[in-house]
Protein backbone atom coordinates (compact mmCIF):
# COMPACT_ATOMS: atom_id res chain seq x y z
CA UNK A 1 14.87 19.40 -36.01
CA UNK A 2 17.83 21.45 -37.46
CA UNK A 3 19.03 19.98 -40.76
CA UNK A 4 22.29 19.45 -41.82
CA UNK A 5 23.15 19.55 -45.40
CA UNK A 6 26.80 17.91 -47.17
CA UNK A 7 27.96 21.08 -48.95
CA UNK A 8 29.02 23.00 -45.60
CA UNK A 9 31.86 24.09 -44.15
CA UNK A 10 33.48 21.33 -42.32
CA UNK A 11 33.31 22.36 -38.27
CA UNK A 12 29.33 22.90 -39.12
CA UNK A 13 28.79 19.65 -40.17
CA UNK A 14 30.52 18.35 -36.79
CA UNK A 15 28.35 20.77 -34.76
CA UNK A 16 25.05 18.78 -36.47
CA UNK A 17 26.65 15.44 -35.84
CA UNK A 18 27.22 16.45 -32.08
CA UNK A 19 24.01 17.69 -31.64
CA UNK A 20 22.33 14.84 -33.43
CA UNK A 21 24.09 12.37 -31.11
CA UNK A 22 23.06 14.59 -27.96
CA UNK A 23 19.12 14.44 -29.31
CA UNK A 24 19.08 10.65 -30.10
CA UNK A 25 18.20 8.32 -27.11
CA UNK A 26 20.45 5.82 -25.59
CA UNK A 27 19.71 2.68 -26.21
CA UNK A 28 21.56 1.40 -23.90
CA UNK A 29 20.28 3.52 -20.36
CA UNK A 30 19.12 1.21 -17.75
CA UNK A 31 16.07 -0.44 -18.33
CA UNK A 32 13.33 -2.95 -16.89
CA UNK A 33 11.40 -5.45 -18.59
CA UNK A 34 8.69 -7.43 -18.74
CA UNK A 35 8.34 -8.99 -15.47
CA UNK A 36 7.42 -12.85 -14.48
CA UNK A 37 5.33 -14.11 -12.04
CA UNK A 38 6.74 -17.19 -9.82
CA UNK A 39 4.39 -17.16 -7.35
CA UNK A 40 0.51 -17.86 -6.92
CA UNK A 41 -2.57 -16.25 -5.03
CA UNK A 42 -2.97 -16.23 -1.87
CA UNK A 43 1.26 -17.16 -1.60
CA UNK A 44 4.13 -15.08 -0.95
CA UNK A 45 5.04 -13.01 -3.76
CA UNK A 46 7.49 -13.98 -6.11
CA UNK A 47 8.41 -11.67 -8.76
CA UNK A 48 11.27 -11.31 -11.66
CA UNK A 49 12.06 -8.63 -13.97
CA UNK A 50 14.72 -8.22 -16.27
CA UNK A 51 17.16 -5.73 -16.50
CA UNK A 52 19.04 -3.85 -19.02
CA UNK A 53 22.08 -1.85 -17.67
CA UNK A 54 24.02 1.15 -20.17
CA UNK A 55 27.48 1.66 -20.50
CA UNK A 56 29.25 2.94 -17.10
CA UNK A 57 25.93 2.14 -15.09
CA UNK A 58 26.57 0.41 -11.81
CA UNK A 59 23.75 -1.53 -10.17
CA UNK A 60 23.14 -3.04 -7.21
CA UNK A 61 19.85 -3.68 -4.88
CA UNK A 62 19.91 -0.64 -2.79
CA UNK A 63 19.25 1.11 -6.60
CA UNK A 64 15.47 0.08 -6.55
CA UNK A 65 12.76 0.55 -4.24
CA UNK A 66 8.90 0.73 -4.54
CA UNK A 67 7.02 3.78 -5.46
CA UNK A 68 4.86 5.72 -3.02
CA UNK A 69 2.20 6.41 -5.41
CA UNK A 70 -1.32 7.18 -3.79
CA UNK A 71 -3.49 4.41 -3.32
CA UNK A 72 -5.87 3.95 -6.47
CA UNK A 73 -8.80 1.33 -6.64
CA UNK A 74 -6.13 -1.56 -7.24
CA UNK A 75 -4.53 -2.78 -4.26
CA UNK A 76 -0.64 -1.43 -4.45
CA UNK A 77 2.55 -3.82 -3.63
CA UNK A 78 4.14 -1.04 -0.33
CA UNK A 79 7.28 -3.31 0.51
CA UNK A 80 9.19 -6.46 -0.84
CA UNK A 81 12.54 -7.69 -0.59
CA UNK A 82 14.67 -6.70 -3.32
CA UNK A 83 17.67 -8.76 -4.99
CA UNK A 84 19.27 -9.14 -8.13
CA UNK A 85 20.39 -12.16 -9.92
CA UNK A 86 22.81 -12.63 -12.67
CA UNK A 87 23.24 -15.54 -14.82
CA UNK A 88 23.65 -16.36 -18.36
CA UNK A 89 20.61 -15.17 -19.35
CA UNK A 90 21.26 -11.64 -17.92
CA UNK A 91 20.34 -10.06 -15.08
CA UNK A 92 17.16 -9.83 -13.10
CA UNK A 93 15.84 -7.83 -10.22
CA UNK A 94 13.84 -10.29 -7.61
CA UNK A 95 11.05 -8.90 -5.50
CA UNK A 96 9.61 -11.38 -2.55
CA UNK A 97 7.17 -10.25 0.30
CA UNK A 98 7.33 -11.27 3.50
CA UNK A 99 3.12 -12.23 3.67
CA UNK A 100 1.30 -13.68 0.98
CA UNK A 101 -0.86 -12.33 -1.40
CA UNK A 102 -4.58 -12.40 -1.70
CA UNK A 103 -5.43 -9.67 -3.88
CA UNK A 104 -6.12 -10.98 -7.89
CA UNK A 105 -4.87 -7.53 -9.14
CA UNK A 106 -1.99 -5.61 -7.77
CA UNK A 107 -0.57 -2.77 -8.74
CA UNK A 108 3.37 -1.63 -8.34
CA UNK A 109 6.27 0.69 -9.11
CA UNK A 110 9.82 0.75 -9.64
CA UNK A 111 12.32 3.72 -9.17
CA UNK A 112 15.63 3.00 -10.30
CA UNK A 113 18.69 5.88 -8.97
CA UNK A 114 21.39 4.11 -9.43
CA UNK A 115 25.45 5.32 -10.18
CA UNK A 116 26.26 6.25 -14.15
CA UNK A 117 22.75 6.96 -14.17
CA UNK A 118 22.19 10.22 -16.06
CA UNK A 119 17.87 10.55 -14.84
CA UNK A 120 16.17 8.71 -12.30
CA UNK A 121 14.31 5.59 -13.90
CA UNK A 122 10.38 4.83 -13.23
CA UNK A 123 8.27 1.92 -14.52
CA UNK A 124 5.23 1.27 -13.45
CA UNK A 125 3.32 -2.45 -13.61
CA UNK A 126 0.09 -3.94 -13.07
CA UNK A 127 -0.29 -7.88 -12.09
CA UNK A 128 -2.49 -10.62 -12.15
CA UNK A 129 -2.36 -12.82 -9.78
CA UNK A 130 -3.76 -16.32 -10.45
CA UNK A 131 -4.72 -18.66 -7.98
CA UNK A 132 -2.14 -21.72 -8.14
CA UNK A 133 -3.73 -24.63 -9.93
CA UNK A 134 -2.86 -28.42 -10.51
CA UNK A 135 -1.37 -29.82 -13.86
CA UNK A 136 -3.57 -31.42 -16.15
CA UNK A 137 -2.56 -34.82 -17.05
CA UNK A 138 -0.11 -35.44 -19.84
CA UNK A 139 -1.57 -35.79 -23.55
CA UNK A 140 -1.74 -39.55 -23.88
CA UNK A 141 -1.86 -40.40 -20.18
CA UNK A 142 -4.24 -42.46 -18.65
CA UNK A 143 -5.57 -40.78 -15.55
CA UNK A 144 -7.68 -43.07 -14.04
CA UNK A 145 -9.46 -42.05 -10.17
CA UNK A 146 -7.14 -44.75 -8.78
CA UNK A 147 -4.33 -42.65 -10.04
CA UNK A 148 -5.77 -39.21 -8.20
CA UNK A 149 -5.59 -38.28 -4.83
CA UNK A 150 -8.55 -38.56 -2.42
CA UNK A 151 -9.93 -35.93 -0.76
CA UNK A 152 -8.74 -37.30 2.07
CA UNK A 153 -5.31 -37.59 0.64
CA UNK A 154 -5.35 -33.42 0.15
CA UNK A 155 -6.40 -32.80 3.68
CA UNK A 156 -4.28 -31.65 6.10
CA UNK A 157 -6.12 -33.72 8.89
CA UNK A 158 -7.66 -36.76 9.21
CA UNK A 159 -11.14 -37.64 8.13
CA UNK A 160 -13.65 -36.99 10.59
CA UNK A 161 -16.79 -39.72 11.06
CA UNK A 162 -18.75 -37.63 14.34
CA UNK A 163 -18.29 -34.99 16.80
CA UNK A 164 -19.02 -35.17 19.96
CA UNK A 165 -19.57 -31.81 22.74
CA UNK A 166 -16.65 -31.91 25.58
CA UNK A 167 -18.22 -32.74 29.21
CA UNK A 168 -16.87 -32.00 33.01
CA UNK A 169 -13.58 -34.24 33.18
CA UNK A 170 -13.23 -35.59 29.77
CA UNK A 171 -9.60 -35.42 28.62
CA UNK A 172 -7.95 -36.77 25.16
CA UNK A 173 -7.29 -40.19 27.10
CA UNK A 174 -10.52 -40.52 28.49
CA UNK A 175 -12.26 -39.94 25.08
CA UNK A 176 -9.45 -42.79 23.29
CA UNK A 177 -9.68 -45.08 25.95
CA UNK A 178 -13.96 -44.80 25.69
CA UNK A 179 -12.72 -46.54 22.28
CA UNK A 180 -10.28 -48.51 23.01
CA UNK A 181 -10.14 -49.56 26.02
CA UNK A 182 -7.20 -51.94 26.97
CA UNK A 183 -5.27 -51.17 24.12
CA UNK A 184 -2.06 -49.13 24.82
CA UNK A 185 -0.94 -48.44 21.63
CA UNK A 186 -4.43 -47.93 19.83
CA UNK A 187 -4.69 -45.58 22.61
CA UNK A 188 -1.46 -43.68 22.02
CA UNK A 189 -2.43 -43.72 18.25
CA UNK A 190 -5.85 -42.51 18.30
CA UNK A 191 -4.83 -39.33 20.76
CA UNK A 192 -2.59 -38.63 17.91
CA UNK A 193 -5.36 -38.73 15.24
CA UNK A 194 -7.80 -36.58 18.10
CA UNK A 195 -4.86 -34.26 18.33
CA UNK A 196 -4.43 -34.04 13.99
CA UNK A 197 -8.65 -33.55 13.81
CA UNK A 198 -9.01 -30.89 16.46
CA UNK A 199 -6.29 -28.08 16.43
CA UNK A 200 -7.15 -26.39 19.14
CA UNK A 201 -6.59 -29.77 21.53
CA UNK A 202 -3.22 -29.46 19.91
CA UNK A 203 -1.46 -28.26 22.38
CA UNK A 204 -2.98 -30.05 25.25
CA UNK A 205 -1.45 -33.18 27.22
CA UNK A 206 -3.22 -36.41 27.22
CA UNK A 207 -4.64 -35.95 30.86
CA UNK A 208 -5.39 -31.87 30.63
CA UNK A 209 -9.26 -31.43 30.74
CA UNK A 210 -11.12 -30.31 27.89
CA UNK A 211 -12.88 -27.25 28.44
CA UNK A 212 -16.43 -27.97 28.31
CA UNK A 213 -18.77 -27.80 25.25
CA UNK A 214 -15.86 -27.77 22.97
CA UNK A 215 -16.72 -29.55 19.84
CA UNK A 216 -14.26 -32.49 19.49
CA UNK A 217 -14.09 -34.24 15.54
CA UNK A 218 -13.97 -38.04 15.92
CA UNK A 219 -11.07 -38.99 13.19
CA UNK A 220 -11.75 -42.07 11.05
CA UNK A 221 -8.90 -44.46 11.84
CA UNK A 222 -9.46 -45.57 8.02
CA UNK A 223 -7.20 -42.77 6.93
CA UNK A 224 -4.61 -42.92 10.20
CA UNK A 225 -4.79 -45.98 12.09
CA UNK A 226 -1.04 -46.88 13.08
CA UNK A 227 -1.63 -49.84 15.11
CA UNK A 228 -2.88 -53.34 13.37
CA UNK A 229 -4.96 -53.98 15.90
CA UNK A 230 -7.70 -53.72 16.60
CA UNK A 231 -8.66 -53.39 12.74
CA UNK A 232 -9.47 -49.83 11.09
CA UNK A 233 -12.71 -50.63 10.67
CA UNK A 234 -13.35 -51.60 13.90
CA UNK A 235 -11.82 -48.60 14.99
CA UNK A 236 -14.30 -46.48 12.72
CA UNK A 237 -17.05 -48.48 14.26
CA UNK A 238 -15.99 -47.68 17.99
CA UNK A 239 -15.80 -43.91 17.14
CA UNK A 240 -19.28 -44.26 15.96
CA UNK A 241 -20.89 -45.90 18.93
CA UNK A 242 -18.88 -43.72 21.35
CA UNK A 243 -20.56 -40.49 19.63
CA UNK A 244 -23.42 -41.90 19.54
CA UNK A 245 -23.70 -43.20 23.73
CA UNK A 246 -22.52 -39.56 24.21
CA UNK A 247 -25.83 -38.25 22.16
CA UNK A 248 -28.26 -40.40 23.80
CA UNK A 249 -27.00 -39.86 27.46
C-alpha cells in the first residue's frame, strides 16, 4: 500500500486520501446476515435473514433469487418464495417453500443484484433442520400423566379395538347396524367413527359397498362415542363380538 507522509505538497496528500477512501471497503454495501429458522422438519420452510442495505441502495424482492449451484452431497433449497419485511428491528428477507421439508441438512444460496448496487452480492448458507419437538414443562411445574395427552388424544383418528376383512354386500351401515342395531343415532355416530378409522371408506356413502377384502379398523367408541346411549363401553364390547362372529364364520 502506497504511503502517504505529512510533509508533502498539499494536492499529493489529497491524491493519498482519495485513493485511501477508494481502497477501504464500505461498510455500509448491502449485506445478509445470519439467518433464522421458523420452521421444522418435515414442514414447509420458513426462513429469515437479515439485511443490511448501503447508502443509495434500493431493495426490493425481485433483487434476490436462489443460486444454481451444482448439486453437491447436501440436498440444495432450488425455489422458495421470496419477501421482505421491515419493522423496527430492520429489515429481513423471508424465504417459504411451497412443500415441506424432509431433508436434516440443506444447503442454499443467495444472489443479491439489486439498484445502487456497485457488484453483485453472493452468500452462501448451510441449515439444519430439526425435527419440531414439544416443550418441556416449566421449571417448577407439576406435570403429572393426568396433565399429558394420551396417545389417543395425539391421533388423528380414533382408537381402533379389531379389524375385520370386507365381504360381498357389506356397506358402512350394514357393519354399524351389526352393532347397533335399532339405534338411529348410535348408528349415524359409529359410521362417523368407521369413516375417521378407515380413510379410504372416507369418501364412500353409507349404503356404497365395500370392495371386498378391504381391511376395515373397528374404532373404540371410548374415544368418540357421541350418543349416550347405548354406553361406550358397551359400544366397545359390540365392536368386539361383531369382529369376532366375523372371524369364526
Amino acid at each position: 500500500m502506497a504511503q502517504c507522509w505529512h510533509r508533502r505538497p498539499r494536492p499529493l496528500a489529497v491524491f493519498c486520501a482519495w485513493a485511501l477512501a477508494l481502497a477501504a471497503p464500505s461498510v455500509h454495501a448491502l449485506a445478509l446476515g445470519e439467518p433464522e429458522l421458523l420452521s421444522a422438519l418435515g414442514e414447509n420452510l420458513d426462513l429469515r435473514i437479515p439485511v443490511t442495505v448501503g447508502k443509495g441502495e434500493s431493495i426490493e424482492p425481485a433483487c434476490f433469487t436462489l443460486s444454481r449451484d451444482p448439486a453437491g452431497a447436501v440436498a440444495r433449497l432450488e425455489s422458495a418464495r421470496v419477501s421482505l419485511e421491515r419493522s423496527a428491528r430492520g429489515t429481513s428477507l423471508r424465504l417459504r417453500t411451497e412443500s415441506a421439508v424432509n431433508e436434516p441438512a440443506l444447503a442454499l444460496g443467495i444472489v443479491a443484484s439489486c439498484q445502487g448496487q456497485l457488484a453483485e452480492y453472493h452468500r452462501d448458507y448451510s441449515l439444519l433442520v430439526d425435527p419440531r419437538t414439544v416443550p418441556a414443562p416449566a421449571p417448577g411445574s407439576a406435570a403429572t400423566a393426568s396433565t399429558l395427552p394420551s396417545p389417543a388424544a395425539l391421533s388423528p383418528f380414533p382408537a381402533a379395538i379389531a379389524t375385520l376383512v370386507a365381504r360381498i354386500g357389506d356397506t358402512l351401515e350394514s357393519i354399524a347396524d351389526a352393532i347397533f342395531p335399532g339405534n338411529r343415532a348410535a348408528k349415524k355416530s359409529y359410521i362417523d367413527a368407521l369413516r375417521a378409522s378407515n380413510p379410504p371408506l372416507a369418501a364412500l356413502g353409507d349404503r356404497d359397498p365395500i370392495a371386498v377384502d378391504t381391511p376395515i379398523a373397528l374404532p373404540d367408541l371410548r374415544t368418540f362415542a357421541r350418543s349416550p346411549s347405548p354406553s361406550p363401553t358397551r359400544a366397545a364390547q359390540s365392536s368386539r363380538r361383531a369382529a369376532r362372529a366375523r372371524a369364526e364364520s
